[in-house]
C-alpha atoms as a PDB file:
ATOM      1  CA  UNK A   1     122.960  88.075 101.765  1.00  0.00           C
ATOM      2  CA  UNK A   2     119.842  90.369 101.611  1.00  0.00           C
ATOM      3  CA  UNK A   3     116.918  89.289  99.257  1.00  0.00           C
ATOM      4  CA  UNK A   4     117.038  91.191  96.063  1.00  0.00           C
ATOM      5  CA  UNK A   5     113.991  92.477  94.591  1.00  0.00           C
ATOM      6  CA  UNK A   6     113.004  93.704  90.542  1.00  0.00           C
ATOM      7  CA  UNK A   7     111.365  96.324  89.473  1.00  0.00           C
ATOM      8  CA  UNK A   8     110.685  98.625  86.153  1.00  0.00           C
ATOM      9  CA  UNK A   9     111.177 102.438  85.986  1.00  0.00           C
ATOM     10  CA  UNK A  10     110.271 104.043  83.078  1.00  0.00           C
ATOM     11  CA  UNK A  11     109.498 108.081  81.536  1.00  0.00           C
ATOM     12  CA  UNK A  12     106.906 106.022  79.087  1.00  0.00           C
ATOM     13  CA  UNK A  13     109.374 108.171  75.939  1.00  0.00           C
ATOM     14  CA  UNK A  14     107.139 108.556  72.936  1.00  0.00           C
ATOM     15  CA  UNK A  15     109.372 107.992  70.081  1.00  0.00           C
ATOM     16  CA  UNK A  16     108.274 110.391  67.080  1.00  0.00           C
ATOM     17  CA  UNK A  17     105.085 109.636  65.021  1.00  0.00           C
ATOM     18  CA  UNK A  18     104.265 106.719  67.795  1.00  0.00           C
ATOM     19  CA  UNK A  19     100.729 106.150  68.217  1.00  0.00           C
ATOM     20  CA  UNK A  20      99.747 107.143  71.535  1.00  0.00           C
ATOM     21  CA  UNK A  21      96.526 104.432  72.212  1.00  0.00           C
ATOM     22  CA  UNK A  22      99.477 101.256  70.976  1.00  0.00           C
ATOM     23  CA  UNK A  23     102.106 103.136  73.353  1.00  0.00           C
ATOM     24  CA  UNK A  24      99.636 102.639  76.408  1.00  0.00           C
ATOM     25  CA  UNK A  25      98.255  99.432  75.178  1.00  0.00           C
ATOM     26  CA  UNK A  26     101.467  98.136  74.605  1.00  0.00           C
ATOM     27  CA  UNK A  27     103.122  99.413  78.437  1.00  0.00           C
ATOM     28  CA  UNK A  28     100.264  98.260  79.946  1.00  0.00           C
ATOM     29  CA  UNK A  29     100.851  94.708  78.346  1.00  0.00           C
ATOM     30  CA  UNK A  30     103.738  94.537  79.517  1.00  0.00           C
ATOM     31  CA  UNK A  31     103.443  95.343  83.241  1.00  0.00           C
ATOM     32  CA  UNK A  32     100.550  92.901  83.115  1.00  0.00           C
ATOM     33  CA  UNK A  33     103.291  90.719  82.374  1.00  0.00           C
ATOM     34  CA  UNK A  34     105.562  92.037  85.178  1.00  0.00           C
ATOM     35  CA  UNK A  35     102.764  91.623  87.206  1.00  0.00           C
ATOM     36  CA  UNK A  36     102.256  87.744  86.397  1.00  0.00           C
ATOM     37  CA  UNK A  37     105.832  87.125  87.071  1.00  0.00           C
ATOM     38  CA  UNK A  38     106.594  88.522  90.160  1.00  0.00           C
ATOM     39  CA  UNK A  39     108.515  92.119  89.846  1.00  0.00           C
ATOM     40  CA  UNK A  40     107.944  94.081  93.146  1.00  0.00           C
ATOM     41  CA  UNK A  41     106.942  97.131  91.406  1.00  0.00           C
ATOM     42  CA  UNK A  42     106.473 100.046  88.674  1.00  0.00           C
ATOM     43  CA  UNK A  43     107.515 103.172  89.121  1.00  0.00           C
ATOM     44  CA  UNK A  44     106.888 105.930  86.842  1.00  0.00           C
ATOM     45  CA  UNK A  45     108.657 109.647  86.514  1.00  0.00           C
ATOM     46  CA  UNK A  46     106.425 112.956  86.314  1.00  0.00           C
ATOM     47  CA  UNK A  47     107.904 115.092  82.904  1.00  0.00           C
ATOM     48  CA  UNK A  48     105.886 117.852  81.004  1.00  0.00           C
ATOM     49  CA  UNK A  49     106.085 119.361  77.414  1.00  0.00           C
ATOM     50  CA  UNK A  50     108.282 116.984  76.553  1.00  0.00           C
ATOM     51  CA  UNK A  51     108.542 113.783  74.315  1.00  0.00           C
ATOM     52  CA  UNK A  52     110.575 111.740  77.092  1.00  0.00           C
ATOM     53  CA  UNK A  53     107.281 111.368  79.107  1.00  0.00           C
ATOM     54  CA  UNK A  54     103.856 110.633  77.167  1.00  0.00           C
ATOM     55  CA  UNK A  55     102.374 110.031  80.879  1.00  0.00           C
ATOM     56  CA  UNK A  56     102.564 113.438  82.191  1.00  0.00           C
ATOM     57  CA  UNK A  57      99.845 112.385  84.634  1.00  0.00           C
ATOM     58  CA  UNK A  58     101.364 109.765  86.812  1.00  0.00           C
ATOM     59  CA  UNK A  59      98.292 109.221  88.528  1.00  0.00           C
ATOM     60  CA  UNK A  60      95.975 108.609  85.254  1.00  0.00           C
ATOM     61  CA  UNK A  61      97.973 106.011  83.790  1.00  0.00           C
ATOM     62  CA  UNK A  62      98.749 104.334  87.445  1.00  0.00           C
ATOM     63  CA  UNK A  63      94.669 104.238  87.992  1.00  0.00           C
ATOM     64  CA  UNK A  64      94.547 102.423  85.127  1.00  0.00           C
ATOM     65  CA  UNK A  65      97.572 100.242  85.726  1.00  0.00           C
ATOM     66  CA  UNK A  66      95.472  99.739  89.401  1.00  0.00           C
ATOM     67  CA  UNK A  67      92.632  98.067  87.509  1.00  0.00           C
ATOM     68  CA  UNK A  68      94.700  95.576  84.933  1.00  0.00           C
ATOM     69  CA  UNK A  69      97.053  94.450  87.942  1.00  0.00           C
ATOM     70  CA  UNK A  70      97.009  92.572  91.691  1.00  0.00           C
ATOM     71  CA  UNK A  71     100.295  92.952  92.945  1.00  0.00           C
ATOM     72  CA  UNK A  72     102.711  94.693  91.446  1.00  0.00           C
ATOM     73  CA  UNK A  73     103.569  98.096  93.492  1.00  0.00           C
ATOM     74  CA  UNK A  74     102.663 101.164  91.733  1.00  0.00           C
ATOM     75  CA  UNK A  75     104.948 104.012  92.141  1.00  0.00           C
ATOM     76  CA  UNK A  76     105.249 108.138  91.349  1.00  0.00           C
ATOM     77  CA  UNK A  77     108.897 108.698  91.327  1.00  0.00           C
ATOM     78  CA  UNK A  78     108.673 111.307  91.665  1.00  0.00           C
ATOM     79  CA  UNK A  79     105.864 113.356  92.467  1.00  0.00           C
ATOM     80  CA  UNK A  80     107.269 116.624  91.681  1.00  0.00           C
ATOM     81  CA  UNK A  81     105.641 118.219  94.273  1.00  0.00           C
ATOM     82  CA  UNK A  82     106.389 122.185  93.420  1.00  0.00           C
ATOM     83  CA  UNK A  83     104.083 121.327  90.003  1.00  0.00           C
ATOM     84  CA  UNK A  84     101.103 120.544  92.147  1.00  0.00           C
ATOM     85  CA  UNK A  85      98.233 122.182  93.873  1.00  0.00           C
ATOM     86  CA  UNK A  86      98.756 120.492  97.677  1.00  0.00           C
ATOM     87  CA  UNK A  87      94.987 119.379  97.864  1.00  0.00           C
ATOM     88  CA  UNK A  88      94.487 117.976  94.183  1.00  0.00           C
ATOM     89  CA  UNK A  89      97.940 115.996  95.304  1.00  0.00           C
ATOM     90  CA  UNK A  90      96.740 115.014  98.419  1.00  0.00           C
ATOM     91  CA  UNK A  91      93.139 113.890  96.972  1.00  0.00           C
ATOM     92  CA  UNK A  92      95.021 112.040  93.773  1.00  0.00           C
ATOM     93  CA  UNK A  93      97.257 110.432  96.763  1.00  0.00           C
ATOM     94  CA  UNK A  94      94.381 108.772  98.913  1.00  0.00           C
ATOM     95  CA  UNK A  95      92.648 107.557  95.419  1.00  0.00           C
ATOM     96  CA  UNK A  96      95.132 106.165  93.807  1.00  0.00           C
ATOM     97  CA  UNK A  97      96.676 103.795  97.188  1.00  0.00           C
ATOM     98  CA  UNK A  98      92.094 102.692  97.494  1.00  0.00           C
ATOM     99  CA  UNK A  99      92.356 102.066  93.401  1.00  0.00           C
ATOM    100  CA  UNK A 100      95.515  99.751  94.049  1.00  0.00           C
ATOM    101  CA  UNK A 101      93.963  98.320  97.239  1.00  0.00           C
ATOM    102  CA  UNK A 102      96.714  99.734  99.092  1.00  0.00           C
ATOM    103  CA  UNK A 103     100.070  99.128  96.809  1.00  0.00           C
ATOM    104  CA  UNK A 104     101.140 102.891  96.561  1.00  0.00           C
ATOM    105  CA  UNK A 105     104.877 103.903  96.875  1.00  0.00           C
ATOM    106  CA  UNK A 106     104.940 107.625  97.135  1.00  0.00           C
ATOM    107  CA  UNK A 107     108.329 109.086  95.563  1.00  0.00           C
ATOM    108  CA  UNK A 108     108.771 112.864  96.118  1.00  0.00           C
ATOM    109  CA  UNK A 109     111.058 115.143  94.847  1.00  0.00           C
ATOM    110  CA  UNK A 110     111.292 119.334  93.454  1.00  0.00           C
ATOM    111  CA  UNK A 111     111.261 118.209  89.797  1.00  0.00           C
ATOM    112  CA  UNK A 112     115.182 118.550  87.907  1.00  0.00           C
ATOM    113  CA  UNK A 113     113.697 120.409  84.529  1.00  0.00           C
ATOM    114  CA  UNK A 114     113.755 124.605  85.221  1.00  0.00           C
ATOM    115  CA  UNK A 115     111.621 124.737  82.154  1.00  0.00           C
ATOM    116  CA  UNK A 116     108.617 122.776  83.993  1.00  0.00           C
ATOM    117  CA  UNK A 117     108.878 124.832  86.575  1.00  0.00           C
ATOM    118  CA  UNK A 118     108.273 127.390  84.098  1.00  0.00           C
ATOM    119  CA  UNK A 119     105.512 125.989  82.322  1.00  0.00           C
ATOM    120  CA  UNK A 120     103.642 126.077  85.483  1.00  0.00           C
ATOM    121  CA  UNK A 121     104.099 129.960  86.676  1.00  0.00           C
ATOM    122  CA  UNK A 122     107.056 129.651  89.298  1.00  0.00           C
ATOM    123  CA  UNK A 123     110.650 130.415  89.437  1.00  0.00           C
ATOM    124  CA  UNK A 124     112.702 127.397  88.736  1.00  0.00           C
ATOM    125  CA  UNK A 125     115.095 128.558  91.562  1.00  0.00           C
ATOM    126  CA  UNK A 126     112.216 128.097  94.435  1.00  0.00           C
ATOM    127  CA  UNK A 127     111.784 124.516  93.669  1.00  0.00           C
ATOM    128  CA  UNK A 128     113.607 124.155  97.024  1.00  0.00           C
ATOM    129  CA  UNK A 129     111.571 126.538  99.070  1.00  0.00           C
ATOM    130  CA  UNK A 130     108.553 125.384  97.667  1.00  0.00           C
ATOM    131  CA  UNK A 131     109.428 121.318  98.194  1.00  0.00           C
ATOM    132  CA  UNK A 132     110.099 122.016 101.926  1.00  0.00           C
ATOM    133  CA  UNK A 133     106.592 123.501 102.169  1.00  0.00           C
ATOM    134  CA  UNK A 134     104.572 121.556  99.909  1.00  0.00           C
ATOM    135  CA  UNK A 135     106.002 117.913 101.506  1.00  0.00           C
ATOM    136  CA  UNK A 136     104.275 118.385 105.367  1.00  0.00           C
ATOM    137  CA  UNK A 137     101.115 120.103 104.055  1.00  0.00           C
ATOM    138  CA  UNK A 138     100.584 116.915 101.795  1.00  0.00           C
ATOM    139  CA  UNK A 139     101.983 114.577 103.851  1.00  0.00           C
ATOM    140  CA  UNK A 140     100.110 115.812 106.995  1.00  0.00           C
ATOM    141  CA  UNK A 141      96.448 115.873 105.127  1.00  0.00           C
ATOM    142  CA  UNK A 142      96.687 112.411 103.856  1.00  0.00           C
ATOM    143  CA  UNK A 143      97.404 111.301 107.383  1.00  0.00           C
ATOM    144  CA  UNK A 144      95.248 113.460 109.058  1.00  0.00           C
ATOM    145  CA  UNK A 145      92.242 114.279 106.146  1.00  0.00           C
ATOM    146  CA  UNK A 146      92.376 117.579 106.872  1.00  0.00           C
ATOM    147  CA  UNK A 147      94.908 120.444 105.532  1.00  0.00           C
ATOM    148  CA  UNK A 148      95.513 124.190 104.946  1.00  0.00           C
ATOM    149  CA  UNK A 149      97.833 126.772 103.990  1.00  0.00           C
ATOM    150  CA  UNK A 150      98.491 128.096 107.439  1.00  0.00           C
ATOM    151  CA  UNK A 151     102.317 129.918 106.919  1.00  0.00           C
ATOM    152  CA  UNK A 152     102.191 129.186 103.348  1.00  0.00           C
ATOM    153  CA  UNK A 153     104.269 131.402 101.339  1.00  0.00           C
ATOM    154  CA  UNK A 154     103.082 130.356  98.297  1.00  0.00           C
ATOM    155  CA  UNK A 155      99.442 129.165  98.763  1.00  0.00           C
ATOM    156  CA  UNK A 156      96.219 130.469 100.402  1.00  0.00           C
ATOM    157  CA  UNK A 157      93.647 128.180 101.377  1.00  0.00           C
ATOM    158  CA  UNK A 158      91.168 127.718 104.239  1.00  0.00           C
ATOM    159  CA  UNK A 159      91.319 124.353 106.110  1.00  0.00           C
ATOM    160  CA  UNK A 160      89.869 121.327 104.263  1.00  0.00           C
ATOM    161  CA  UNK A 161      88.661 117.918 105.355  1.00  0.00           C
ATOM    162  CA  UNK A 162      89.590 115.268 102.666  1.00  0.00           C
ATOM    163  CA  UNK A 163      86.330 113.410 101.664  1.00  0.00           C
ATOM    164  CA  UNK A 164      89.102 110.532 100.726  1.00  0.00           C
ATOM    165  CA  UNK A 165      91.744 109.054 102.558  1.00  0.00           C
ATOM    166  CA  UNK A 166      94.559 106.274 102.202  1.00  0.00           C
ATOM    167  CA  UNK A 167      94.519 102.513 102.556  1.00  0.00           C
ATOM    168  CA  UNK A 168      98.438 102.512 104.113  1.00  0.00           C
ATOM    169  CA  UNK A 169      98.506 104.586 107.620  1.00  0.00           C
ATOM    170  CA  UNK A 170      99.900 107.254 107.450  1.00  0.00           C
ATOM    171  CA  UNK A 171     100.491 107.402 103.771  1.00  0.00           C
ATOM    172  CA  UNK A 172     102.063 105.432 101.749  1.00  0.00           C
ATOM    173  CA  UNK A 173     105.556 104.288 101.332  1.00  0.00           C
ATOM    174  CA  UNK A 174     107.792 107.445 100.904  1.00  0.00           C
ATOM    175  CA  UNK A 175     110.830 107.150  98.156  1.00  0.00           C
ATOM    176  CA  UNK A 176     113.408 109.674  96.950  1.00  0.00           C
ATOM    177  CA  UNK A 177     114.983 109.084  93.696  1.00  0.00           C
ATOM    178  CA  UNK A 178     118.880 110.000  93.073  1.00  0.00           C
ATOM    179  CA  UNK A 179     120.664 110.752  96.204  1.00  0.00           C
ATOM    180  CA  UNK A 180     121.020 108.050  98.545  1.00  0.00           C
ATOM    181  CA  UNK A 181     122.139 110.002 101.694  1.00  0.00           C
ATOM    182  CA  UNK A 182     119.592 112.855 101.756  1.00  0.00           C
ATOM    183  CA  UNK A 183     116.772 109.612 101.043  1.00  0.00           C
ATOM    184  CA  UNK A 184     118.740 108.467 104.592  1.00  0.00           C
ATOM    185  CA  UNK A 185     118.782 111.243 106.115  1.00  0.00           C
ATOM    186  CA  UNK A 186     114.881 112.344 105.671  1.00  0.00           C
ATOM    187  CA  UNK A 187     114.097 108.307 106.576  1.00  0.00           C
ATOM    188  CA  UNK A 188     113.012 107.017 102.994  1.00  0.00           C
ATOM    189  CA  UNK A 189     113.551 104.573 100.414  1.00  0.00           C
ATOM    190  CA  UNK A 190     115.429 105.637  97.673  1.00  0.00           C
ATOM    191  CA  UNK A 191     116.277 104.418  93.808  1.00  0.00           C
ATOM    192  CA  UNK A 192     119.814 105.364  92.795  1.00  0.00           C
ATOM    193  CA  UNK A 193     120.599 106.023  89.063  1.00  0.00           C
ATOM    194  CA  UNK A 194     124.681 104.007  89.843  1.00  0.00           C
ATOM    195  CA  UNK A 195     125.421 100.556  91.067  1.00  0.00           C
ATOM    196  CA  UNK A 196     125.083 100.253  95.485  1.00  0.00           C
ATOM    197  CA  UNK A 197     128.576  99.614  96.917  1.00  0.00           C
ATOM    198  CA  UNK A 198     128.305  98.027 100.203  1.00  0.00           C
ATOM    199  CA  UNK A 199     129.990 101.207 101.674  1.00  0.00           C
ATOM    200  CA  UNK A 200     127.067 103.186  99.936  1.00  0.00           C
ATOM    201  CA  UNK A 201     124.457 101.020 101.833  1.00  0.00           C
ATOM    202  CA  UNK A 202     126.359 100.858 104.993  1.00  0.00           C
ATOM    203  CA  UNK A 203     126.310 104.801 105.102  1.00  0.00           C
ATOM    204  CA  UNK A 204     122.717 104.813 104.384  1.00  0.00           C
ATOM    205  CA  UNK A 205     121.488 102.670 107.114  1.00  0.00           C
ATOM    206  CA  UNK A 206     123.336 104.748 109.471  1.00  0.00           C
ATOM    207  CA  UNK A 207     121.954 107.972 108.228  1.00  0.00           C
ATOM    208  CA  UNK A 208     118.755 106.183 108.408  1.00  0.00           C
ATOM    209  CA  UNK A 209     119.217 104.926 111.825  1.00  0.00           C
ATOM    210  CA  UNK A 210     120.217 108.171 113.267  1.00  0.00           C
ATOM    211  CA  UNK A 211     117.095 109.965 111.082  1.00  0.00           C
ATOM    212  CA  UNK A 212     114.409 107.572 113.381  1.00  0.00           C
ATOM    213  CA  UNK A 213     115.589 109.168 116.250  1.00  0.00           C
ATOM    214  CA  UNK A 214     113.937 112.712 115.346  1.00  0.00           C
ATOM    215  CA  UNK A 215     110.101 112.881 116.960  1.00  0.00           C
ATOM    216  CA  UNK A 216     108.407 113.784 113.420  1.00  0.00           C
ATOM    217  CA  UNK A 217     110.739 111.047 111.343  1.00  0.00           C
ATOM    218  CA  UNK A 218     109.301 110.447 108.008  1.00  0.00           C
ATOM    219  CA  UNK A 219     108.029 107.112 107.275  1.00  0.00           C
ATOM    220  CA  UNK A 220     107.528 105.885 110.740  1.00  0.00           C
ATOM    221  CA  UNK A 221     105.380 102.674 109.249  1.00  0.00           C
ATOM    222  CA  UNK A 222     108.478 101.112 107.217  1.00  0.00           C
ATOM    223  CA  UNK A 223     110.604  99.235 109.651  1.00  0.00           C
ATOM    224  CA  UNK A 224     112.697  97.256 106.917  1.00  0.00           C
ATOM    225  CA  UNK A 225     113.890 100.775 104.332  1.00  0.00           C
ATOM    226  CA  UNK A 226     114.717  99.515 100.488  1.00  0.00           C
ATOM    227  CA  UNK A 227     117.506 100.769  98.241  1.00  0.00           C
ATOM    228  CA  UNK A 228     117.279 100.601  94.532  1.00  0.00           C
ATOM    229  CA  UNK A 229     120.035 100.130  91.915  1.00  0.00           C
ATOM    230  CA  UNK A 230     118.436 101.534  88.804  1.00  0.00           C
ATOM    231  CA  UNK A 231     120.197  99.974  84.912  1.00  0.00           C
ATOM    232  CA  UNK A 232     119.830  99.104  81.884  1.00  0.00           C
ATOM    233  CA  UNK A 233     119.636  96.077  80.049  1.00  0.00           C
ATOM    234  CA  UNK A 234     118.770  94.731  76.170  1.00  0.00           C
ATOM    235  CA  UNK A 235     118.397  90.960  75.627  1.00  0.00           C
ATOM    236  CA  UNK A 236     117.905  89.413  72.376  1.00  0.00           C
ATOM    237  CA  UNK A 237     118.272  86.256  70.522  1.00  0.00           C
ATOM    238  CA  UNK A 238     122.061  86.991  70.061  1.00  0.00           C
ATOM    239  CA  UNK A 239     124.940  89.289  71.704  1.00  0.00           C
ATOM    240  CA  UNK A 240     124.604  90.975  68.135  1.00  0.00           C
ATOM    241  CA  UNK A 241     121.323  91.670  67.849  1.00  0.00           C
ATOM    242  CA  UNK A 242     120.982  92.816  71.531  1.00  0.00           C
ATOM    243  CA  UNK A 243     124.329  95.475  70.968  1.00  0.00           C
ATOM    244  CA  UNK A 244     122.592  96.713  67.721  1.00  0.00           C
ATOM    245  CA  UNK A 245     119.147  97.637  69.548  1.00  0.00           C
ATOM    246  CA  UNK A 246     120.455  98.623  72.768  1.00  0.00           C
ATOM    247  CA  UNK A 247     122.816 101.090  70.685  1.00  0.00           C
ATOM    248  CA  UNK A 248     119.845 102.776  68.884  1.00  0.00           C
ATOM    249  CA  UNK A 249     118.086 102.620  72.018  1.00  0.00           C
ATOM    250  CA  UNK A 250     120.958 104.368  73.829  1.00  0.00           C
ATOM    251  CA  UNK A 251     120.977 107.068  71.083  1.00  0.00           C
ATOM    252  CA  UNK A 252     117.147 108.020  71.312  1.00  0.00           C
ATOM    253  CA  UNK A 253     116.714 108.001  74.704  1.00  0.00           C
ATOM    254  CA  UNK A 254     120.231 109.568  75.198  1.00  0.00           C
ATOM    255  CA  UNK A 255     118.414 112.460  72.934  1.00  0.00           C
ATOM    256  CA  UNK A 256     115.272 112.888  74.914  1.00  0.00           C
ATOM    257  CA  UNK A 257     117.503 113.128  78.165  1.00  0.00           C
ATOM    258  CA  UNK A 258     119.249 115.814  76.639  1.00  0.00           C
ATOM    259  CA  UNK A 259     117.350 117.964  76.268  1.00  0.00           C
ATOM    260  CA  UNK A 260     114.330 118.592  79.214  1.00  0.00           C
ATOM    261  CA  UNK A 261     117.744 120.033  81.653  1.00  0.00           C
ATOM    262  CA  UNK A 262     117.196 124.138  80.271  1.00  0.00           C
ATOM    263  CA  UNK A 263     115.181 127.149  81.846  1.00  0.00           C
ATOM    264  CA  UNK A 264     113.147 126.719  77.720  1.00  0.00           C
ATOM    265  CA  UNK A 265     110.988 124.085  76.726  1.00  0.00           C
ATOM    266  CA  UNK A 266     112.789 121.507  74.197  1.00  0.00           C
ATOM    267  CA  UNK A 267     111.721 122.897  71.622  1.00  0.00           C
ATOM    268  CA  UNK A 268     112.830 126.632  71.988  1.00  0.00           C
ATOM    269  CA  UNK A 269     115.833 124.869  72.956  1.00  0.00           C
ATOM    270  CA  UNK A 270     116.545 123.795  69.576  1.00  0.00           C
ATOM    271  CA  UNK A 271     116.493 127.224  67.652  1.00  0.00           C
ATOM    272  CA  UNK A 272     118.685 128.727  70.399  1.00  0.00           C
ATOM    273  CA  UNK A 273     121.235 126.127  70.938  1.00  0.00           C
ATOM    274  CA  UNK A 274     124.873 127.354  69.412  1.00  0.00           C
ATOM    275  CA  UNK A 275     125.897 126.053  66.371  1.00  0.00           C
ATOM    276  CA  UNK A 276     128.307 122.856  66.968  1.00  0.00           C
ATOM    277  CA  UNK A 277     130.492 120.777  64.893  1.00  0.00           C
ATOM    278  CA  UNK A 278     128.542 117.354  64.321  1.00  0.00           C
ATOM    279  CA  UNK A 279     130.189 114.286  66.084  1.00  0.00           C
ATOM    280  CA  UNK A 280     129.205 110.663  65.184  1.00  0.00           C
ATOM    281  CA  UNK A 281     125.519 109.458  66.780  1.00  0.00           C
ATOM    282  CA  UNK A 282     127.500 106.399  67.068  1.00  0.00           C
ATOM    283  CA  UNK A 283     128.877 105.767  70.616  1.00  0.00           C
ATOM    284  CA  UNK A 284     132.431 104.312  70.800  1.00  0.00           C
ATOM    285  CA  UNK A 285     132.359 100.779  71.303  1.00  0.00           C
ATOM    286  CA  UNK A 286     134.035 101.000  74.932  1.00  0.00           C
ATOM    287  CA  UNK A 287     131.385 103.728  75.560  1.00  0.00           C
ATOM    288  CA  UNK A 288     128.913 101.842  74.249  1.00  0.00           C
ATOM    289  CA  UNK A 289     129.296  98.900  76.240  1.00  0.00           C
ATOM    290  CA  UNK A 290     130.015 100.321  79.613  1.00  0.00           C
ATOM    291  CA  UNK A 291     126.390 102.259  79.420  1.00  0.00           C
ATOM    292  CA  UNK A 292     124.110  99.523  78.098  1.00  0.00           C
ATOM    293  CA  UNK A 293     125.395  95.964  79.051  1.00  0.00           C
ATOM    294  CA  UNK A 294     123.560  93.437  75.973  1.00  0.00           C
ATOM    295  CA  UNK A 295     123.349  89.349  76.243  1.00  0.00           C
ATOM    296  CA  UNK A 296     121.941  86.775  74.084  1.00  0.00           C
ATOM    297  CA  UNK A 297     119.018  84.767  75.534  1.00  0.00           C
ATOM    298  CA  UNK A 298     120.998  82.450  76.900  1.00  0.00           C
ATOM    299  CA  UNK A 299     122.525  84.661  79.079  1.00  0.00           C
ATOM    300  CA  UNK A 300     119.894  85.643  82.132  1.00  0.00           C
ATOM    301  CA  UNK A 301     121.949  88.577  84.225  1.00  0.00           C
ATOM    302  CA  UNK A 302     120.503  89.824  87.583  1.00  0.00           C
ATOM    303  CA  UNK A 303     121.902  92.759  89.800  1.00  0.00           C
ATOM    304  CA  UNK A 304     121.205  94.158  93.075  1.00  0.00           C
ATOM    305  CA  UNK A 305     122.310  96.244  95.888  1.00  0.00           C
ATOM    306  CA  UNK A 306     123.504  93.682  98.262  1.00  0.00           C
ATOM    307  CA  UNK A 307     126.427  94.003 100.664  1.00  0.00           C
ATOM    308  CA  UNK A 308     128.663  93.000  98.295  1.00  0.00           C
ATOM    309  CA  UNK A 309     127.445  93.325  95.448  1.00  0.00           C
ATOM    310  CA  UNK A 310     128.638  91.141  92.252  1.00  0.00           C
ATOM    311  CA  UNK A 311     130.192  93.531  88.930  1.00  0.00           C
ATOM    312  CA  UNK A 312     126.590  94.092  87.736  1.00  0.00           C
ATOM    313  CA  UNK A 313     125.598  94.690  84.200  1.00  0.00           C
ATOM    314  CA  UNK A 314     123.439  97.609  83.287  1.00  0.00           C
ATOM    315  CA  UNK A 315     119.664  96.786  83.710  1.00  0.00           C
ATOM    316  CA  UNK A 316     116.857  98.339  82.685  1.00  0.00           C
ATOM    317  CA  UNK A 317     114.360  97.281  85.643  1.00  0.00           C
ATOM    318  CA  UNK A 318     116.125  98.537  89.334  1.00  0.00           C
ATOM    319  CA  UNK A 319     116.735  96.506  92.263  1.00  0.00           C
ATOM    320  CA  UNK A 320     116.193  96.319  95.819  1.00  0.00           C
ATOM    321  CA  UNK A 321     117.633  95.234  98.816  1.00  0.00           C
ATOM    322  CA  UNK A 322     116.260  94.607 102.439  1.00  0.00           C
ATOM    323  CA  UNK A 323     118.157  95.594 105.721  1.00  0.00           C
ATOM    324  CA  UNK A 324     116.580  96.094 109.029  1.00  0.00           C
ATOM    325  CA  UNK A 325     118.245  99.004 110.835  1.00  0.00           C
END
C-alpha cells in the first residue's frame, strides 16, 4: 500500500467580531504545531471581499509562516492566477520558495467566485482565456527570470529580467485543486474535495502517464505525482461534545461557502437575494453525520487515497498518496 501523507487546508474564515492579530497568532500556533509533528504541508486558498478568507494575501501570511516553521510545505491553492499582475506573481513566486528555503507547492487555478473577478476589473467569463495565458508567462519567467507580454491579449509589457528567482528548478511543485483528471491531464498534483477510489487514482496515473509524453509537460521535476483527499474532522473529549461543535462548525462555515459563488460581492448579495421560507439551521442528523464525521479522543481516525482505500471519515487536514507512474 502507498504511504499516506497529512496535511491542513484552510480559507483562514474570520468568524464575526474575531480579532484579527489572535486569528493569525492563533493559526500560526497551530501550524507551528503541525510543523513539530510531522504533517507534509499547509496549503492555503486565495478569496477576496469576503469573510471566508481573512488571508487574502496568500503570500504575506505564508512569508510569515516561512519564518516560524522548518519543514512543513507551504502551499497557494490556489493561486488564482486571472487576479494577478504576471510579474508581481512571478516575483512573489521566487520569494516566497528562498523565504521557505525551497518548500513551495505552487497550486494554480482561474479563481471559482465571478464576483472577484469583478472586484478586480475583468469579466468573470474570461477567467478561462485569461488562465491559459497567464499560466506559461508565469511559469516560463520563474524558470527562465525573464518574461513579457509578447501575444498577450490582456497585458502589455516589455521584457523583464527577474532580479529574484526560485530555490526548486524550474519552479516549484505545481498542484490543481478539484478536478482530478484535468490535474492528470496537465501533469500535476492535485487535492480533491471527495474521498480517492482506487478507480479514481488508477485513471489519474494514466492521464498522467500519457500527459509526460508531450515535449513542454508541466512539472517535468516531480517523478513520484501526489493526490489529495481533502475532509473534515472534529475530535473532542466525547462523541457528544465533538457532534455539538462540528455541527456549529458545519453551520458557519456552511454560511461563508454560500455565499462568495455570485457575479455581487456577499454583501450586495444579501439585499438582493429573494425572499425564502426559513428552514431549520439545524442539519438532519443523517445529514449531519455523513458531512462532518466526530470521535471522542479515544478514537484516532486516519484517511487517505490509497488503492483501496478504507470507508474514511471526513477529515479536516487532506491526504496524500505516492505512486510512481
Amino acid at each position: 500500500m502507498a504511504p499516506i501523507e497529512f496535511g491542513i487546508f484552510d480559507h483562514v474564515t474570520r468568524p464575526p467580531g474575531a480579532p484579527l492579530a489572535d486569528l493569525y497568532e492563533d493559526r500560526i500556533a497551530l501550524l507551528r504545531k503541525a510543523d513539530a509533528a510531522g504533517f507534509r504541508g499547509f496549503h492555503l486558498a486565495e478569496h477576496h471581499g469576503h469573510g471566508l478568507s481573512a488571508t487574502p494575501s496568500q503570500a504575506l501570511f505564508l512569508a510569515a509562516l516561512a519564518r516560524e516553521t522548518e519543514r512543513l510545505r507551504l502551499g497557494m491553492l490556489v493561486a488564482c492566477l486571472p487576479l494577478h499582475h504576471p510579474i508581481r506573481l512571478a516575483e512573489e513566486i521566487c520569494m516566497l520558495d528562498q523565504l521557505c528555503g525551497g518548500r513551495l507547492d505552487l497550486g494554480v487555478g482561474r479563481g471559482i467566485s465571478p464576483f472577484e473577478h469583478r472586484l478586480f476589473g475583468h469579466d468573470p467569463d474570461a477567467s478561462r482565456d485569461r488562465f491559459a495565458e497567464l499560466l506559461p508567462m508565469v511559469l516560463g519567467g520563474v524558470a527562465t527570470g525573464r518574461m513579457d507580454s509578447t501575444g498577450s491579449a490582456h497585458y502589455d509589457f516589455p521584457e523583464i529580467e527577474l532580479p529574484v528567482g526560485p530555490v526548486q528548478r524550474p519552479y516549484p511543485p505545481l498542484w490543481a485543486a478539484g478536478n482530478v483528471e484535468a490535474a492528470a491531464r496537465h501533469g500535476m498534483n492535485v487535492i480533491s474535495g471527495v474521498p480517492i477510489t482506487a478507480e479514481m487514482r488508477r485513471r489519474y496515473d494514466a492521464l498522467r502517464a500519457e500527459s509526460r509524453r508531450a515535449p513542454d509537460h508541466l512539472n517535468p521535476h516531480v517523478e513520484t505525482p501526489l493526490v489529495g483527499s481533502s475532509h473534515y474532522v472534529c475530535i473532542a473529549d466525547t462523541d457528544e461534545e465533538a457532534e455539538r461543535i462540528g455541527r456549529r462548525a458545519l453551520a458557519v462555515l456552511g454560511a461563508f461557502l454560500a455565499r462568495p459563488i455570485g457575479r455581487e460581492p456577499p454583501h450586495l448579495q444579501a439585499r438582493t437575494a429573494p425572499t425564502r421560507r426559513p428552514r431549520s439551521s439545524r442539519p438532519s442528523r443523517p445529514a449531519a453525520r455523513a458531512a462532518c464525521s466526530c470521535a471522542a479522543r479515544p478514537r484516532p481516525c486516519a484517511t487517505g487515497s490509497s488503492p483501496t482505500p478504507p470507508r474514511a471519515p471526513r477529515t479536516t487536514s487532506w491526504s496524500t498518496s505516492r505512486s510512481a507512474t
